[in-house]
C-alpha atoms as a PDB file:
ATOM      1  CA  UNK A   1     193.961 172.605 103.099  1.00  0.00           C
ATOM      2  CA  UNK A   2     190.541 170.925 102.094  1.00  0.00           C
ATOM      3  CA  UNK A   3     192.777 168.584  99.201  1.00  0.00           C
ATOM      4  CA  UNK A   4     195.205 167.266 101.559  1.00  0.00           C
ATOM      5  CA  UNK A   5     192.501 166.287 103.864  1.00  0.00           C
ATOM      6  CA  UNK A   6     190.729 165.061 101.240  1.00  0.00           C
ATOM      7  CA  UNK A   7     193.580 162.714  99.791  1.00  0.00           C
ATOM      8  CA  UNK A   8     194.250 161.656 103.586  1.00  0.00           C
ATOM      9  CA  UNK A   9     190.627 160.276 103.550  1.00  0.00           C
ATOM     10  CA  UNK A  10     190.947 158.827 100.604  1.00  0.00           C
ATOM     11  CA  UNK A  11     194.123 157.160 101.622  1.00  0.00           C
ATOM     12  CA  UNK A  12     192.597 155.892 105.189  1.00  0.00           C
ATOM     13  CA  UNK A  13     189.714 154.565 102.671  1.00  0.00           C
ATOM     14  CA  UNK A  14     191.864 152.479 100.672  1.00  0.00           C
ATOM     15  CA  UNK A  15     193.987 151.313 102.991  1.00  0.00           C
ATOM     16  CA  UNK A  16     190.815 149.754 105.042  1.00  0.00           C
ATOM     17  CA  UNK A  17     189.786 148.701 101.806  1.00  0.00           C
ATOM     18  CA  UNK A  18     193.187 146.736 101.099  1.00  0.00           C
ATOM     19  CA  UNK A  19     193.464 145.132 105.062  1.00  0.00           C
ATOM     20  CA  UNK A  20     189.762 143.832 104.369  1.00  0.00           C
ATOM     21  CA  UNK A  21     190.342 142.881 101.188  1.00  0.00           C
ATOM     22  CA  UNK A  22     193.971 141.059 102.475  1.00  0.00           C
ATOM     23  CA  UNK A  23     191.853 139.190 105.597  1.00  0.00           C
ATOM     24  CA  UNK A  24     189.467 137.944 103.723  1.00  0.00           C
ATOM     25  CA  UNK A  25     191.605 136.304 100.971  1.00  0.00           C
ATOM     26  CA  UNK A  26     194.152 134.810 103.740  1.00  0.00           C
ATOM     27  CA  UNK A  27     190.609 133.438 105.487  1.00  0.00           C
ATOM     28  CA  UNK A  28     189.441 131.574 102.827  1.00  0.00           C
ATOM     29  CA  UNK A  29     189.229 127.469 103.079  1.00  0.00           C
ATOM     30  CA  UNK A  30     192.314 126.214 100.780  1.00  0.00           C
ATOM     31  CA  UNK A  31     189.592 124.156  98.723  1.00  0.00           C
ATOM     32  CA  UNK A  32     188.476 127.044  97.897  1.00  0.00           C
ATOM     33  CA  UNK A  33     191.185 129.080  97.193  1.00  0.00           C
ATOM     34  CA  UNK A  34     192.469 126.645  95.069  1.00  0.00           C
ATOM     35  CA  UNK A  35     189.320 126.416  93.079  1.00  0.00           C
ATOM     36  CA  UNK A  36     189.931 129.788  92.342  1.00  0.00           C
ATOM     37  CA  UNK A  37     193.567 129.443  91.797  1.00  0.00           C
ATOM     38  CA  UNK A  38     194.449 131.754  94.347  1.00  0.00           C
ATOM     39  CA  UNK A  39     197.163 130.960  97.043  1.00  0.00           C
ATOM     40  CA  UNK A  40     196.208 132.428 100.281  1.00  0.00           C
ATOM     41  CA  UNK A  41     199.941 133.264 100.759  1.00  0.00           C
ATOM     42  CA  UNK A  42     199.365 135.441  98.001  1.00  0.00           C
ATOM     43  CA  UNK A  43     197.007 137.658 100.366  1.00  0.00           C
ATOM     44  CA  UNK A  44     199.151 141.049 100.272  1.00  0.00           C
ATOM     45  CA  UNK A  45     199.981 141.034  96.888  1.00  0.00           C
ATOM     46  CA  UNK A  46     196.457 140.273  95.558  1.00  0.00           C
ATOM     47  CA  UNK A  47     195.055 143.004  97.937  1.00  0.00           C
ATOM     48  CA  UNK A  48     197.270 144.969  97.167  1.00  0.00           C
ATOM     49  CA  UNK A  49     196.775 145.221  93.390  1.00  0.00           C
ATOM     50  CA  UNK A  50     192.775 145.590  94.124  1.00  0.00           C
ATOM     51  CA  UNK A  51     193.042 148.427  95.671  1.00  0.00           C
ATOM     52  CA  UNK A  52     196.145 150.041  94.739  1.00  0.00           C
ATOM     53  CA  UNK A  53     196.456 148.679  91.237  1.00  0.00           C
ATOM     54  CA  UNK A  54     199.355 146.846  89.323  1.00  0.00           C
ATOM     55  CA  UNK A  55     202.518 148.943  90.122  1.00  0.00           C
END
């Protein structure tokens, strides 16, 4: 019983981490996003591989 809550924390945790991480790349000023070669469009998929990984 104590793993599955565990993994359902650790699944909450990441999936916080991912909508955070997903905001804040959609919220950033297209001059900048472009300096960094990053199209805010891209905002899922980027977050998603941070957190998650490449799939």
């Amino acid at each position: 019983m104590l793993n599955l809550i565990e993994r359902l924390q650790s699944a909450a945790r990441n999936h916080a981490r991912y909508r955070q991480t997903r905001d804040e790349i959609a919220r950033l000023p297209m001059d900048i996003a472009l300096d960094l070669n990053i199209y805010p469009g891209d905002a899922e998929r980027l977050a998603r591989e941070a957190v998650y990984g490449r799939a």
